[in-house]
PDB file of N, CA and C in Angstrom:
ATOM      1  N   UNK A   1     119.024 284.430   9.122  1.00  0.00           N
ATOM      2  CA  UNK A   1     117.928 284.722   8.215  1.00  0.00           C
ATOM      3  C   UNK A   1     116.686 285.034   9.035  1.00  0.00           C
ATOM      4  N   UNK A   2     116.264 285.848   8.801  1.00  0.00           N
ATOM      5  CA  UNK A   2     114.674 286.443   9.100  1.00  0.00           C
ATOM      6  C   UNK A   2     113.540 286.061   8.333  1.00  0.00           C
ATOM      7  N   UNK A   3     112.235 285.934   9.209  1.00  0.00           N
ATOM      8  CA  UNK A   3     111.152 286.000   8.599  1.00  0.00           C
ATOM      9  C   UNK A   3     110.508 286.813   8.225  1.00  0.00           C
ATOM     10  N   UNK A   4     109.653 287.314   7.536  1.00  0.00           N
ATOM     11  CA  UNK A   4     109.166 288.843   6.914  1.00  0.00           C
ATOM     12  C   UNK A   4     107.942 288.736   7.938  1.00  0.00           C
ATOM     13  N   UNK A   5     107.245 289.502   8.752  1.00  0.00           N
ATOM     14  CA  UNK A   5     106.387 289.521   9.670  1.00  0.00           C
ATOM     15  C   UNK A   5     105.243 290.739   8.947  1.00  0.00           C
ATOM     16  N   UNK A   6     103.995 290.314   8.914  1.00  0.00           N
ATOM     17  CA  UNK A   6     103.210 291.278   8.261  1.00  0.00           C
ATOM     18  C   UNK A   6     102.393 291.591   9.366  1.00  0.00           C
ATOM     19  N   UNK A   7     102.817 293.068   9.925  1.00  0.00           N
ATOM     20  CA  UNK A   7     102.214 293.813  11.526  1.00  0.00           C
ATOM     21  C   UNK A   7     101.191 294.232  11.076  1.00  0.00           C
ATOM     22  N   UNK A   8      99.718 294.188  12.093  1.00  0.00           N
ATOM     23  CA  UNK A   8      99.074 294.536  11.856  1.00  0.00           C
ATOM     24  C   UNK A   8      98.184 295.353  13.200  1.00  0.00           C
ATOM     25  N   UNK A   9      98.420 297.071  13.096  1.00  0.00           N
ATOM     26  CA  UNK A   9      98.321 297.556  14.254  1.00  0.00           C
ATOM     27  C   UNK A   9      96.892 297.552  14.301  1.00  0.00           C
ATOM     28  N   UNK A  10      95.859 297.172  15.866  1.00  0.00           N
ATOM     29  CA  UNK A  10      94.835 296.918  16.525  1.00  0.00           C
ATOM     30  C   UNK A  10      94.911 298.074  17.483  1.00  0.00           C
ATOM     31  N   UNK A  11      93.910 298.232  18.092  1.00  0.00           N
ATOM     32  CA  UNK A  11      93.290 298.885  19.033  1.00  0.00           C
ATOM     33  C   UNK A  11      93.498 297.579  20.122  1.00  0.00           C
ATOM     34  N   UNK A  12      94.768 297.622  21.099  1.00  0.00           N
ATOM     35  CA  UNK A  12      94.494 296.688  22.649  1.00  0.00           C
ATOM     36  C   UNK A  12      95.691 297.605  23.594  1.00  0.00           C
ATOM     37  N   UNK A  13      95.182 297.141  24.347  1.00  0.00           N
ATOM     38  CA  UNK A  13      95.777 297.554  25.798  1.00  0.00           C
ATOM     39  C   UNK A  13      97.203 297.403  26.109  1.00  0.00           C
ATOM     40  N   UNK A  14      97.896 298.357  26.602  1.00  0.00           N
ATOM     41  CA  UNK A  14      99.479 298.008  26.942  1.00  0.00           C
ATOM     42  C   UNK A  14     100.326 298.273  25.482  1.00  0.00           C
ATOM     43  N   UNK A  15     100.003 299.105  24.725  1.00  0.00           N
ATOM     44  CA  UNK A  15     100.767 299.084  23.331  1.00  0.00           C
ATOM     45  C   UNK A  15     101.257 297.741  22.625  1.00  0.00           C
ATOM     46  N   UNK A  16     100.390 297.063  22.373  1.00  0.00           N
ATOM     47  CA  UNK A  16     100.677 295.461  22.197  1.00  0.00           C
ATOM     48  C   UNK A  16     100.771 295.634  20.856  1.00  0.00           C
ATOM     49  N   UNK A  17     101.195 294.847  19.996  1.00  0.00           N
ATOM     50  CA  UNK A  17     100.893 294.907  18.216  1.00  0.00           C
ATOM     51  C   UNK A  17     100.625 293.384  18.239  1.00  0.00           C
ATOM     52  N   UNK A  18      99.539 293.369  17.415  1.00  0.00           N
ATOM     53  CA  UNK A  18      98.766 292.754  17.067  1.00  0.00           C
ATOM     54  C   UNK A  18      99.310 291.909  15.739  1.00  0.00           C
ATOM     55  N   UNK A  19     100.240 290.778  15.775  1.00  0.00           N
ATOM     56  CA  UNK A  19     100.868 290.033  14.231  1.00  0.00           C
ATOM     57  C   UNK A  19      99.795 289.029  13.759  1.00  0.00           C
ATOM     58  N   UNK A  20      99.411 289.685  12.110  1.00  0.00           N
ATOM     59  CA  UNK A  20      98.819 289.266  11.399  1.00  0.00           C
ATOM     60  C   UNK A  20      99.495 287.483  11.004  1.00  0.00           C
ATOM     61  N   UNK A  21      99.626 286.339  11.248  1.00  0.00           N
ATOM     62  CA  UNK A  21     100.241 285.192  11.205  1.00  0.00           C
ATOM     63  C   UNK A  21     101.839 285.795  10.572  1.00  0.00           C
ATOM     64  N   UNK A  22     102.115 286.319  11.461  1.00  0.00           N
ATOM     65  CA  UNK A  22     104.409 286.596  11.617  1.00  0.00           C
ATOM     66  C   UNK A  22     104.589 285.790  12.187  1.00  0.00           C
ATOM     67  N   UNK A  23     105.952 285.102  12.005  1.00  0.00           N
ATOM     68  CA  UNK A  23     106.481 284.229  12.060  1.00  0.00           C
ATOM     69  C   UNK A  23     108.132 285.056  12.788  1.00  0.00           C
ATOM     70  N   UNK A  24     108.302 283.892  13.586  1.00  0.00           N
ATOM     71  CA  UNK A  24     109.648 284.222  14.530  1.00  0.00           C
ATOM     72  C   UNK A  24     110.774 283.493  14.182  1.00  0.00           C
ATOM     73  N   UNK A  25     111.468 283.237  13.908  1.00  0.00           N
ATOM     74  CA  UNK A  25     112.841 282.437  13.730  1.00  0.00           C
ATOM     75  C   UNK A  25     113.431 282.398  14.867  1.00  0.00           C
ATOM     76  N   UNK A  26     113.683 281.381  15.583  1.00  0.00           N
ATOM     77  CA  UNK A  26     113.696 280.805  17.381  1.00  0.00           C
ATOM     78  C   UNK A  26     115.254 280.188  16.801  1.00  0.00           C
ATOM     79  N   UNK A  27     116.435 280.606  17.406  1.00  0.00           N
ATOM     80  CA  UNK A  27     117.624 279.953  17.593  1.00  0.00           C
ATOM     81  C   UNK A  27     117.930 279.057  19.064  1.00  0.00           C
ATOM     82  N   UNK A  28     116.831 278.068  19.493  1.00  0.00           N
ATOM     83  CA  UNK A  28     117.123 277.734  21.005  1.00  0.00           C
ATOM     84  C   UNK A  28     118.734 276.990  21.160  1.00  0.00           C
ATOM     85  N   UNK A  29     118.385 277.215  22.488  1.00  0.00           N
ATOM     86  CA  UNK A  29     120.020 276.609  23.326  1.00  0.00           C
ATOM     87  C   UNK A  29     120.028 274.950  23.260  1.00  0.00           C
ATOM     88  N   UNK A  30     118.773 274.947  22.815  1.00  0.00           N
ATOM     89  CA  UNK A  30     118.716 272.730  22.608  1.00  0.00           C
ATOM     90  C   UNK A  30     119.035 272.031  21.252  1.00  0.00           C
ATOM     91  N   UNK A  31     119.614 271.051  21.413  1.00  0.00           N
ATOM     92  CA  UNK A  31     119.758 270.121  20.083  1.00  0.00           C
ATOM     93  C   UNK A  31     118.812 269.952  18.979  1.00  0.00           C
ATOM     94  N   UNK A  32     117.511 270.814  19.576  1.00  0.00           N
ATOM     95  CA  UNK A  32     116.147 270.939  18.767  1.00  0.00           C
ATOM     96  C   UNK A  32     116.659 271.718  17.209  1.00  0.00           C
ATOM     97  N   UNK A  33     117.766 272.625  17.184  1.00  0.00           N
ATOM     98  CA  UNK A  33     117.863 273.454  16.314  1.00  0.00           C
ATOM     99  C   UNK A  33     116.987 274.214  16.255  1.00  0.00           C
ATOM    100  N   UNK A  34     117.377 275.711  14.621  1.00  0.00           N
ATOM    101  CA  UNK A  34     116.349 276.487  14.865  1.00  0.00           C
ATOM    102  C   UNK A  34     114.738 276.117  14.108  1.00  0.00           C
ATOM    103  N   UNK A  35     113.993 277.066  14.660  1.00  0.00           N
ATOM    104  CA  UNK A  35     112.540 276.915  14.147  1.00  0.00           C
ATOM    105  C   UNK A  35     111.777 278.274  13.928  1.00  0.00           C
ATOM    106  N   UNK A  36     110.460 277.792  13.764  1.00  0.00           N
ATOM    107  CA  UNK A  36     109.867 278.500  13.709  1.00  0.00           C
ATOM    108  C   UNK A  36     108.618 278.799  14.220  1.00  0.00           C
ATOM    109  N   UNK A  37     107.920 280.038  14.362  1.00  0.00           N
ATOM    110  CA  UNK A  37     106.482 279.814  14.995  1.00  0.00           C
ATOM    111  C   UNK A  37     106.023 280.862  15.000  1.00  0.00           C
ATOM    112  N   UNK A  38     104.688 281.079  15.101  1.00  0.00           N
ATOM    113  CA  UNK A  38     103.554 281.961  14.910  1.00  0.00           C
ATOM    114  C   UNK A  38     103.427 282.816  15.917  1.00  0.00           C
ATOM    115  N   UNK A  39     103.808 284.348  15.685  1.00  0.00           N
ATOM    116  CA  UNK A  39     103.903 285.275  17.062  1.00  0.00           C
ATOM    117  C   UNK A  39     102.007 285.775  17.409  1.00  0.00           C
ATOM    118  N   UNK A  40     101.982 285.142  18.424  1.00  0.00           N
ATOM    119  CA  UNK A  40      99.849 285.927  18.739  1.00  0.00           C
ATOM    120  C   UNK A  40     100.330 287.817  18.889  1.00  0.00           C
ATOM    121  N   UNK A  41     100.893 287.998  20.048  1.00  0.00           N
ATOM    122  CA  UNK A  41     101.388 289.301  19.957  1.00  0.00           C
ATOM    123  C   UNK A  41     102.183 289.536  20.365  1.00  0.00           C
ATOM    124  N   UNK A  42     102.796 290.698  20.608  1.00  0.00           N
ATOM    125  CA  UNK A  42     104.223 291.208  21.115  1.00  0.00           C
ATOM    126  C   UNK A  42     104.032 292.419  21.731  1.00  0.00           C
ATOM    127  N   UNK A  43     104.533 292.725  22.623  1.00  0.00           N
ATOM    128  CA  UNK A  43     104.332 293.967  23.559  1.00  0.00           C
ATOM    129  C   UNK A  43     106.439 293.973  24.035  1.00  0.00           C
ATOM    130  N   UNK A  44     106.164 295.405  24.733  1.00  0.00           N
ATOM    131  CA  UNK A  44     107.686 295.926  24.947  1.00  0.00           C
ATOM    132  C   UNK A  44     108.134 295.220  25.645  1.00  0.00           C
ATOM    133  N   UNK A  45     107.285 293.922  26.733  1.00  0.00           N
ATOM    134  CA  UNK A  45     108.289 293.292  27.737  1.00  0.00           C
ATOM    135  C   UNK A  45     108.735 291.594  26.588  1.00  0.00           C
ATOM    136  N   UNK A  46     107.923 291.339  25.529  1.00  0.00           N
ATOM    137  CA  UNK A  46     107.817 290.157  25.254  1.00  0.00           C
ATOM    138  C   UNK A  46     107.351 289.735  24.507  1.00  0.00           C
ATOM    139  N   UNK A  47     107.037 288.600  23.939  1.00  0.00           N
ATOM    140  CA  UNK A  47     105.959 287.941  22.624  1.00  0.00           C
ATOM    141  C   UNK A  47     105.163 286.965  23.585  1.00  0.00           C
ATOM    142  N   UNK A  48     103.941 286.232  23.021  1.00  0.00           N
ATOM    143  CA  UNK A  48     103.599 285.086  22.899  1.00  0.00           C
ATOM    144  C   UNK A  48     103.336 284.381  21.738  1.00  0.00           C
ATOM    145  N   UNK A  49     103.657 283.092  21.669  1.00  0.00           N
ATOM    146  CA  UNK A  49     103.634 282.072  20.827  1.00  0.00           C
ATOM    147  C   UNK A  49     102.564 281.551  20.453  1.00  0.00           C
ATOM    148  N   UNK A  50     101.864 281.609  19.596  1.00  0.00           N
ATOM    149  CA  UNK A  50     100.797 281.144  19.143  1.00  0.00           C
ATOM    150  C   UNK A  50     101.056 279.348  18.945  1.00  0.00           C
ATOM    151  N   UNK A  51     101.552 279.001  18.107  1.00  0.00           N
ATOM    152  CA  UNK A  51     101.455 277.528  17.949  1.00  0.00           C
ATOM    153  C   UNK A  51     102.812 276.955  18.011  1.00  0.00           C
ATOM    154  N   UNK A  52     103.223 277.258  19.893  1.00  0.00           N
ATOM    155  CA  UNK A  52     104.261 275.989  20.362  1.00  0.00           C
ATOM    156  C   UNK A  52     104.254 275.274  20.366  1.00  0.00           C
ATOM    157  N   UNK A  53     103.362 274.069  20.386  1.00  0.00           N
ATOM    158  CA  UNK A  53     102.675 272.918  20.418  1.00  0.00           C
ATOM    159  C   UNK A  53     104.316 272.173  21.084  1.00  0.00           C
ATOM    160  N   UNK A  54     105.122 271.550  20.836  1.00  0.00           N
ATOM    161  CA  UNK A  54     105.787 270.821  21.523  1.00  0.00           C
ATOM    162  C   UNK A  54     107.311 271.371  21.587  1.00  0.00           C
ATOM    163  N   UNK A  55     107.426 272.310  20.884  1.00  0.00           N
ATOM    164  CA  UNK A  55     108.477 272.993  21.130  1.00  0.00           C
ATOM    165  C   UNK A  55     109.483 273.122  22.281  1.00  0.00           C
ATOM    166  N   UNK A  56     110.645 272.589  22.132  1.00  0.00           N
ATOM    167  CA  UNK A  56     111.895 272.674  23.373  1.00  0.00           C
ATOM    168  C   UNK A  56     112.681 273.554  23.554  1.00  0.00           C
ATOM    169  N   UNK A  57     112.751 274.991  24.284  1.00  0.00           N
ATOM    170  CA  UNK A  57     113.419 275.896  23.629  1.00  0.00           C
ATOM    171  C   UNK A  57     114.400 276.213  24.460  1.00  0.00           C
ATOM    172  N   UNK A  58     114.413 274.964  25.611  1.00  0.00           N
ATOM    173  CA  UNK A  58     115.487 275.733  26.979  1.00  0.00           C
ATOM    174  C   UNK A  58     115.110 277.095  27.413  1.00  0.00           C
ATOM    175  N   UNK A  59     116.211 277.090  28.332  1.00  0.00           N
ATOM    176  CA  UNK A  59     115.007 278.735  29.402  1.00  0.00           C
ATOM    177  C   UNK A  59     115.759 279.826  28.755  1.00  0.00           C
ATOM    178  N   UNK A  60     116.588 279.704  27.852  1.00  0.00           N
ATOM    179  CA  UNK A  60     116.922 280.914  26.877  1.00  0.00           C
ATOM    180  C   UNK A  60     116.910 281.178  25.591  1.00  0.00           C
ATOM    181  N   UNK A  61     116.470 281.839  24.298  1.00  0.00           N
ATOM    182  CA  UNK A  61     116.079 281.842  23.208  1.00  0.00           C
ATOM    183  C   UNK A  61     116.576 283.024  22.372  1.00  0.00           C
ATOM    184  N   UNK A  62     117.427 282.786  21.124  1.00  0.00           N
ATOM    185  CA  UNK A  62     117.578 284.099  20.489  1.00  0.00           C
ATOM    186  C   UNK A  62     116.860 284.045  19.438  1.00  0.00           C
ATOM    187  N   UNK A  63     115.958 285.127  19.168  1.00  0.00           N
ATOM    188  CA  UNK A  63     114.524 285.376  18.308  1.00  0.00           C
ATOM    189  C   UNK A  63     114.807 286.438  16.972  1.00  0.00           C
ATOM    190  N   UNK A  64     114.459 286.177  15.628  1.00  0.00           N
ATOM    191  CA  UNK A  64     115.147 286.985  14.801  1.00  0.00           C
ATOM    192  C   UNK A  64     113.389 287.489  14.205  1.00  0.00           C
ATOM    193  N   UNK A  65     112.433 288.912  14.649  1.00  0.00           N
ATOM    194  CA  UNK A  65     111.751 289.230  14.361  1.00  0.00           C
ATOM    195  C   UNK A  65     111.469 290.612  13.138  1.00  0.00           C
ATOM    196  N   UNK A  66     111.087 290.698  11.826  1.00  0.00           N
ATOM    197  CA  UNK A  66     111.066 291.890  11.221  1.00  0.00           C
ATOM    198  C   UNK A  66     109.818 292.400  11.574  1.00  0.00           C
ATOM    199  N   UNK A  67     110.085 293.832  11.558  1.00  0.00           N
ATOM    200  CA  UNK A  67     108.910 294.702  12.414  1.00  0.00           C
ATOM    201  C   UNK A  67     108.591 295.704  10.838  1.00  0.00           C
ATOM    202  N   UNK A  68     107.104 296.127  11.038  1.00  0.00           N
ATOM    203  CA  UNK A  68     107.120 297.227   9.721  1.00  0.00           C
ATOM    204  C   UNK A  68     108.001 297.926   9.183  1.00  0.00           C
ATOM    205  N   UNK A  69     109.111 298.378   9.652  1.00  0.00           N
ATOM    206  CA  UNK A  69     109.991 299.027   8.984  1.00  0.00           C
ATOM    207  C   UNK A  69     110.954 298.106   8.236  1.00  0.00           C
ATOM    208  N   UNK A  70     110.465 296.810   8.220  1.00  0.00           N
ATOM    209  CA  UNK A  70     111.444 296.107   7.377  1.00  0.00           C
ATOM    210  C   UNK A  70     112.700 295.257   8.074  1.00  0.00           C
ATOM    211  N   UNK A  71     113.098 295.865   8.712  1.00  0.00           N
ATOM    212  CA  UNK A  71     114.492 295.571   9.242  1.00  0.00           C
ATOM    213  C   UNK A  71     114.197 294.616  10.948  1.00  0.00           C
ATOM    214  N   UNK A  72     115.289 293.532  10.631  1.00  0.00           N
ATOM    215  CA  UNK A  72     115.130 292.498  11.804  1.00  0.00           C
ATOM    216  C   UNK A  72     115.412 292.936  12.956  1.00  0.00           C
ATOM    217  N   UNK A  73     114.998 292.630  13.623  1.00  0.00           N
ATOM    218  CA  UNK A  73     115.029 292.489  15.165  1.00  0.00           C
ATOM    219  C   UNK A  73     115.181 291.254  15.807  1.00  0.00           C
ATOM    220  N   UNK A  74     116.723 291.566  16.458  1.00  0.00           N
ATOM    221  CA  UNK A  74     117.421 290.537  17.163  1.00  0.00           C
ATOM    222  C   UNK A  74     117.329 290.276  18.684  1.00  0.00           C
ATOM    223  N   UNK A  75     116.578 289.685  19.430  1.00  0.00           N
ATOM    224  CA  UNK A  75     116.196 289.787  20.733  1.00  0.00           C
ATOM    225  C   UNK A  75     116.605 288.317  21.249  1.00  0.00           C
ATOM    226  N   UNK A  76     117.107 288.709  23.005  1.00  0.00           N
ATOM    227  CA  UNK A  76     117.615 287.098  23.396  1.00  0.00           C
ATOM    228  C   UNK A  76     116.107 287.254  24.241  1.00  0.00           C
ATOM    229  N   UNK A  77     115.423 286.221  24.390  1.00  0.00           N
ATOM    230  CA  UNK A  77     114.261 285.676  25.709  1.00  0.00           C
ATOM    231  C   UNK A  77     114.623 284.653  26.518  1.00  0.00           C
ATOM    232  N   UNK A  78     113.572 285.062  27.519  1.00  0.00           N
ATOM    233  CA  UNK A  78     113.423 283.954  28.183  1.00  0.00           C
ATOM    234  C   UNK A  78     112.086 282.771  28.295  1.00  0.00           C
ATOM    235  N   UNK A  79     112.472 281.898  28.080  1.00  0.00           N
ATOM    236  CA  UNK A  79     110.685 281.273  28.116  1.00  0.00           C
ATOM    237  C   UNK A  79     110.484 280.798  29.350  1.00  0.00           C
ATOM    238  N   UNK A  80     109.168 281.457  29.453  1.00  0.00           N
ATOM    239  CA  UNK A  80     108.153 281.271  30.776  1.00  0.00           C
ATOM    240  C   UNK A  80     107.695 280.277  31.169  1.00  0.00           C
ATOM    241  N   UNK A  81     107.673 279.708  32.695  1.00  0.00           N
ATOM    242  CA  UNK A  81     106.956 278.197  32.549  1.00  0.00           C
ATOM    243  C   UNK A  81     105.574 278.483  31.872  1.00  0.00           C
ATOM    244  N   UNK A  82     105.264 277.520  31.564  1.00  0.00           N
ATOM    245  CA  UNK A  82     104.035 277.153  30.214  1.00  0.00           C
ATOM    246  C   UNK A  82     102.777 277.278  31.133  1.00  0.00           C
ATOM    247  N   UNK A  83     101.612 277.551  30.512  1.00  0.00           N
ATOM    248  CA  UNK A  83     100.317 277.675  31.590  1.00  0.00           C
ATOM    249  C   UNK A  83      99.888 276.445  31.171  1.00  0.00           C
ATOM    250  N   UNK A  84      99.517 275.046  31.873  1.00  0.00           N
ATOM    251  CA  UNK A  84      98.853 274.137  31.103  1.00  0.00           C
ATOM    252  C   UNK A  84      97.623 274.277  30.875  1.00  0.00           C
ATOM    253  N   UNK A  85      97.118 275.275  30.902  1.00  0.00           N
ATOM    254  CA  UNK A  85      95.557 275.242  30.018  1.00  0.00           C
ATOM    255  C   UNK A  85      95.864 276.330  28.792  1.00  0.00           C
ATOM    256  N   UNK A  86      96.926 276.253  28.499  1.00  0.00           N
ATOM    257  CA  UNK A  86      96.875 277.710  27.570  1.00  0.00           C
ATOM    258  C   UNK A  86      98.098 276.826  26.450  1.00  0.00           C
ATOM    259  N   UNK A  87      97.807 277.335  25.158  1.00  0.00           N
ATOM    260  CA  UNK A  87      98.258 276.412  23.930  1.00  0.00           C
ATOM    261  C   UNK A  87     100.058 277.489  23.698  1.00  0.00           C
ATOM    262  N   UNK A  88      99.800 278.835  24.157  1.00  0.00           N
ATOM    263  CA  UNK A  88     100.433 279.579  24.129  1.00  0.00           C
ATOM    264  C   UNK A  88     101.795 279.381  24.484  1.00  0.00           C
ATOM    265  N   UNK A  89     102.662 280.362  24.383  1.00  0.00           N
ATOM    266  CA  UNK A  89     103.944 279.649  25.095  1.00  0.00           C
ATOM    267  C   UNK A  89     104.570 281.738  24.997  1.00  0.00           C
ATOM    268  N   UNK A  90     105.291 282.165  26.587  1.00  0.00           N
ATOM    269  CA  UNK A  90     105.249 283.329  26.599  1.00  0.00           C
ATOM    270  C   UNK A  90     106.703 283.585  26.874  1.00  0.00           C
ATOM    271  N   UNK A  91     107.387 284.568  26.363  1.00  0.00           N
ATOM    272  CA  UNK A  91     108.920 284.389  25.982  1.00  0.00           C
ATOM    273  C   UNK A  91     109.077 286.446  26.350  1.00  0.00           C
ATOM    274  N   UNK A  92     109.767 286.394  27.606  1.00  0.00           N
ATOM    275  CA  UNK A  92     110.095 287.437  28.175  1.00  0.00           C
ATOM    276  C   UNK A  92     111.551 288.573  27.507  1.00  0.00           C
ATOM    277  N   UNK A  93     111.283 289.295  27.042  1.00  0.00           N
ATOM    278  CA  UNK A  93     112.583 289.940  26.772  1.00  0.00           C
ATOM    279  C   UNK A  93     113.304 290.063  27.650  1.00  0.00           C
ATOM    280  N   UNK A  94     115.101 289.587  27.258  1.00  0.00           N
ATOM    281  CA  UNK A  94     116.197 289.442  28.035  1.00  0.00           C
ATOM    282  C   UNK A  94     117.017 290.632  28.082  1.00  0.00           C
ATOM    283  N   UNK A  95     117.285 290.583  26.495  1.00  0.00           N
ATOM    284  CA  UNK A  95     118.429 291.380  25.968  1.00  0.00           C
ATOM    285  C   UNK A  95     118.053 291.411  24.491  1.00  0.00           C
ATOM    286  N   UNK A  96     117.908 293.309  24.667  1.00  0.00           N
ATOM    287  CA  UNK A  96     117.323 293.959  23.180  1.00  0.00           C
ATOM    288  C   UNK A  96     118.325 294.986  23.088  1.00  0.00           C
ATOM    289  N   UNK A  97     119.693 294.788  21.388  1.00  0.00           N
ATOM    290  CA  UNK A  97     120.144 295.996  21.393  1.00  0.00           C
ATOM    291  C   UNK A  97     119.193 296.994  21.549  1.00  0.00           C
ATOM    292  N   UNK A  98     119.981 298.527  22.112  1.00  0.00           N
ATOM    293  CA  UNK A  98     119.273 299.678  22.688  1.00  0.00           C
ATOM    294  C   UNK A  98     118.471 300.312  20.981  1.00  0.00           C
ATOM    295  N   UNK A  99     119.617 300.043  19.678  1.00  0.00           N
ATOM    296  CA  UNK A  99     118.783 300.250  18.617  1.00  0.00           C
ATOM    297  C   UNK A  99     117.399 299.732  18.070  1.00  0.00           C
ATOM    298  N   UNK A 100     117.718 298.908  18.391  1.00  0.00           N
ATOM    299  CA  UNK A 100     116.461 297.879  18.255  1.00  0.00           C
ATOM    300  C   UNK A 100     115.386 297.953  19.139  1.00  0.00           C
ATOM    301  N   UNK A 101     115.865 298.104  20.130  1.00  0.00           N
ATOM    302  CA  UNK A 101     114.584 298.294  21.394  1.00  0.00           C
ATOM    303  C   UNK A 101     113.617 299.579  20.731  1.00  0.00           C
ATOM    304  N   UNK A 102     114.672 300.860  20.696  1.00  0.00           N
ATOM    305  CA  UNK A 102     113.894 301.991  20.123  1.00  0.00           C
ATOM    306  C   UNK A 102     113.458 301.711  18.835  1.00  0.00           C
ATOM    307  N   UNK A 103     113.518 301.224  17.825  1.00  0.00           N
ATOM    308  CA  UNK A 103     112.430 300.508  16.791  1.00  0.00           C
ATOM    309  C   UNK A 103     111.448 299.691  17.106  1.00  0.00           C
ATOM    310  N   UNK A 104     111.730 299.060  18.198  1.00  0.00           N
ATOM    311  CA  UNK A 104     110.211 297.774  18.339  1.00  0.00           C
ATOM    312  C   UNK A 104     109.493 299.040  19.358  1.00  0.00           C
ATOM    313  N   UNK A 105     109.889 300.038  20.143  1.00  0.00           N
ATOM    314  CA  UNK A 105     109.103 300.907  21.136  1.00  0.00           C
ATOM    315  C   UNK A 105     108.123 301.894  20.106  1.00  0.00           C
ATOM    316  N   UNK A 106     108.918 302.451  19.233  1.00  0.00           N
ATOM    317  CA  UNK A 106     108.330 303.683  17.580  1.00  0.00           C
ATOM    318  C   UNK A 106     107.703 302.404  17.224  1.00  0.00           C
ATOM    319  N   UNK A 107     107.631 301.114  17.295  1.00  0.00           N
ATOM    320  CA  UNK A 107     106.715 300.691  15.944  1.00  0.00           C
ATOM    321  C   UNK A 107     105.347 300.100  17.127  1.00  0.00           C
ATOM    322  N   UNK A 108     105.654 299.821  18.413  1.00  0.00           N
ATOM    323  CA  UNK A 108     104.478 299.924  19.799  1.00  0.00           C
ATOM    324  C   UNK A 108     103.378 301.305  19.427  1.00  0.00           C
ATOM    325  N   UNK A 109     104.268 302.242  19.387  1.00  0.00           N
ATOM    326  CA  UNK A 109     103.562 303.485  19.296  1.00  0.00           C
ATOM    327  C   UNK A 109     102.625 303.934  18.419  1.00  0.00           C
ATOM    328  N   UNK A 110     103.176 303.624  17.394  1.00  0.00           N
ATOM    329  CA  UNK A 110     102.681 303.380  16.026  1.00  0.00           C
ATOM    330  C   UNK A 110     101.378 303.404  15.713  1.00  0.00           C
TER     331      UNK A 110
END
């Protein structure tokens, strides 16, 4: 199951999109089960996490994101060691079907 993500394209640097409070559906590799959390933005290499706050996600993550066109986007990450002054939490793209990649790249462009 997916979350409905309401994109909201900005004017920033690096073709980033800018998520109006979207929400990620996080399948981690830990006994934590899945969750959820608030994407700050997303760019072609990755997301950051707006409110990880204690979140356990192991160093690999499969992420179920809907992008404006409606349709989910299935991405595996990796999560980054954590910055301790930063609330954030930054989750590297692993593995993006090639369909999907070219939808999250057209909706970058956008």
């Amino acid at each position: 199951m997916t979350v409905a993500a309401s994109l909201e394209q900005i004017d920033l640097p690096h073709n980033v999109i800018r998520l109006a409070e979207a929400r990620v559906r996080l399948h981690p590799s830990t006994a934590q089960g899945d969750c959820e959390a608030t994407v700050d933005h997303i760019d072609a290499d990755g997301l950051s996490l707006r409110d990880a706050g204690d979140l356990e996600l192991g160093r690999f993550v499969w992420m179920d994101l809907d992008l404006p066109d409606g349709a989910p986007v299935r991405a595996l990450g990796e999560v980054l060691p954590r910055d301790p002054t930063s609330v954030a939490l930054d989750i590297k793209f692993k593995h993006l079907f090639p369909d999907q990649r070219r939808r999250l790249m057209r909706a970058l462009e956008g």
